[in-house]
Protein backbone atom coordinates (compact mmCIF):
# COMPACT_ATOMS: atom_id res chain seq x y z
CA UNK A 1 127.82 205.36 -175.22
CA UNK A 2 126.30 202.01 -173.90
CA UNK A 3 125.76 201.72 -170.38
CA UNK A 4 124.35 198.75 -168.74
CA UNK A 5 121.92 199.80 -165.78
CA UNK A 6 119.51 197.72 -164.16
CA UNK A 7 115.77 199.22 -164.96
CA UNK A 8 112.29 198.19 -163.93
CA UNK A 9 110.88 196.50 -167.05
CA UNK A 10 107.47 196.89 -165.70
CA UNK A 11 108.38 200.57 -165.34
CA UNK A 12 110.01 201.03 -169.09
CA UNK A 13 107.53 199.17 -170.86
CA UNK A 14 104.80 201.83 -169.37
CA UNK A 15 107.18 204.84 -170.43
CA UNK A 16 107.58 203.01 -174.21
CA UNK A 17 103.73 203.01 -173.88
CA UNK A 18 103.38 206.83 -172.84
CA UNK A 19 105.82 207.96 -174.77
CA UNK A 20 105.26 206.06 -178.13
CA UNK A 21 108.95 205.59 -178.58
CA UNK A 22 110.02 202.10 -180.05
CA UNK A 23 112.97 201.15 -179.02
CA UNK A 24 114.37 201.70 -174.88
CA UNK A 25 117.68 203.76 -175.91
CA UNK A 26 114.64 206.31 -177.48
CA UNK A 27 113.01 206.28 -174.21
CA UNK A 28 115.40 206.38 -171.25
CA UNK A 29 116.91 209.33 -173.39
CA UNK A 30 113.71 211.20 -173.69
CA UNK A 31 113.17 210.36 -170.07
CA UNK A 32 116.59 211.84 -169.15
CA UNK A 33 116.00 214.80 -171.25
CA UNK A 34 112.57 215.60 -169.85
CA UNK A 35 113.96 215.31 -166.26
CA UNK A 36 116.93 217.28 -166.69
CA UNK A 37 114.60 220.25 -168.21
CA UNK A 38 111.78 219.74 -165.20
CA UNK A 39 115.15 220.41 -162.65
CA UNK A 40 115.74 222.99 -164.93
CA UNK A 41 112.64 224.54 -164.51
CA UNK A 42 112.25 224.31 -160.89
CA UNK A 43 115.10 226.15 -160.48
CA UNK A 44 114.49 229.13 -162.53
CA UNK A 45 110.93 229.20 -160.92
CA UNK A 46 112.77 228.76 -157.58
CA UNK A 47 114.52 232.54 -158.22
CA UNK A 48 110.86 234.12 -158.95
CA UNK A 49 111.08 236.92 -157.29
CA UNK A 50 114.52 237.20 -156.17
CA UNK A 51 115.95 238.70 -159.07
CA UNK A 52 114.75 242.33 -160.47
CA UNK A 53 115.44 243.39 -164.22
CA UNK A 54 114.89 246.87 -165.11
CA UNK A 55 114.90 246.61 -168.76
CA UNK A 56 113.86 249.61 -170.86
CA UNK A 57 113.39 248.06 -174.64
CA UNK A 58 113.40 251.57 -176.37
CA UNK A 59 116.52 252.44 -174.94
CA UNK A 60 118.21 249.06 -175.24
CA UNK A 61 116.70 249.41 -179.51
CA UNK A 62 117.98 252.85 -179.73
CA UNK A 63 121.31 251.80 -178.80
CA UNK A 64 121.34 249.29 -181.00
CA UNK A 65 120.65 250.92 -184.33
CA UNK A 66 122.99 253.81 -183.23
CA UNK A 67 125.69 250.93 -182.83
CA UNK A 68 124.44 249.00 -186.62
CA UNK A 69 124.81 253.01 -187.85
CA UNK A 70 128.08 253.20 -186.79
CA UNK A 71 129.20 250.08 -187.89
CA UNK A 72 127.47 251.04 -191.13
CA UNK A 73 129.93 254.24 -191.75
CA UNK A 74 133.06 252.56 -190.74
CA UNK A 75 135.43 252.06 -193.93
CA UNK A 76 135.52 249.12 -195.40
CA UNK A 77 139.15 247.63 -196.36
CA UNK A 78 140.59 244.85 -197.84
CA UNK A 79 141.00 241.45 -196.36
């Protein structure tokens, strides 16, 4: 999609330089993408200790090859 936005050159040319990407579409995108997952980030390190999993592997792995058992004996028609 083009866009036109006005951008510190001063500014991109150092990100082209940090980054190593040739050409500015390569950079403002990687510069997007890298923000986007930072926010991302901060948010998930926001709920640290606010949210409590009890997860108990062997039982959630038992379950799950009783269930691919099961799914093993069931009959097999045609399609």
């Amino acid at each position: 999609m083009r866009t036109t936005l006005a951008i510190d050159e001063n500014l991109l040319e150092e990100a082209m330089k940090c980054t190593g990407e040739k050409t500015r579409t390569a950079v403002v995108n990687r510069a997007l993408k890298e923000f986007v997952r930072r926010r991302k980030l901060e948010g998930l390190k926001n709920l640290s200790g606010k949210i409590h999993i009890d997860l108990d592997w062997r039982k959630m792995e038992e379950e799950e090859l009783k269930a691919m058992k099961e799914h093993e004996r069931l009959p097999r028609g045609r399609r």
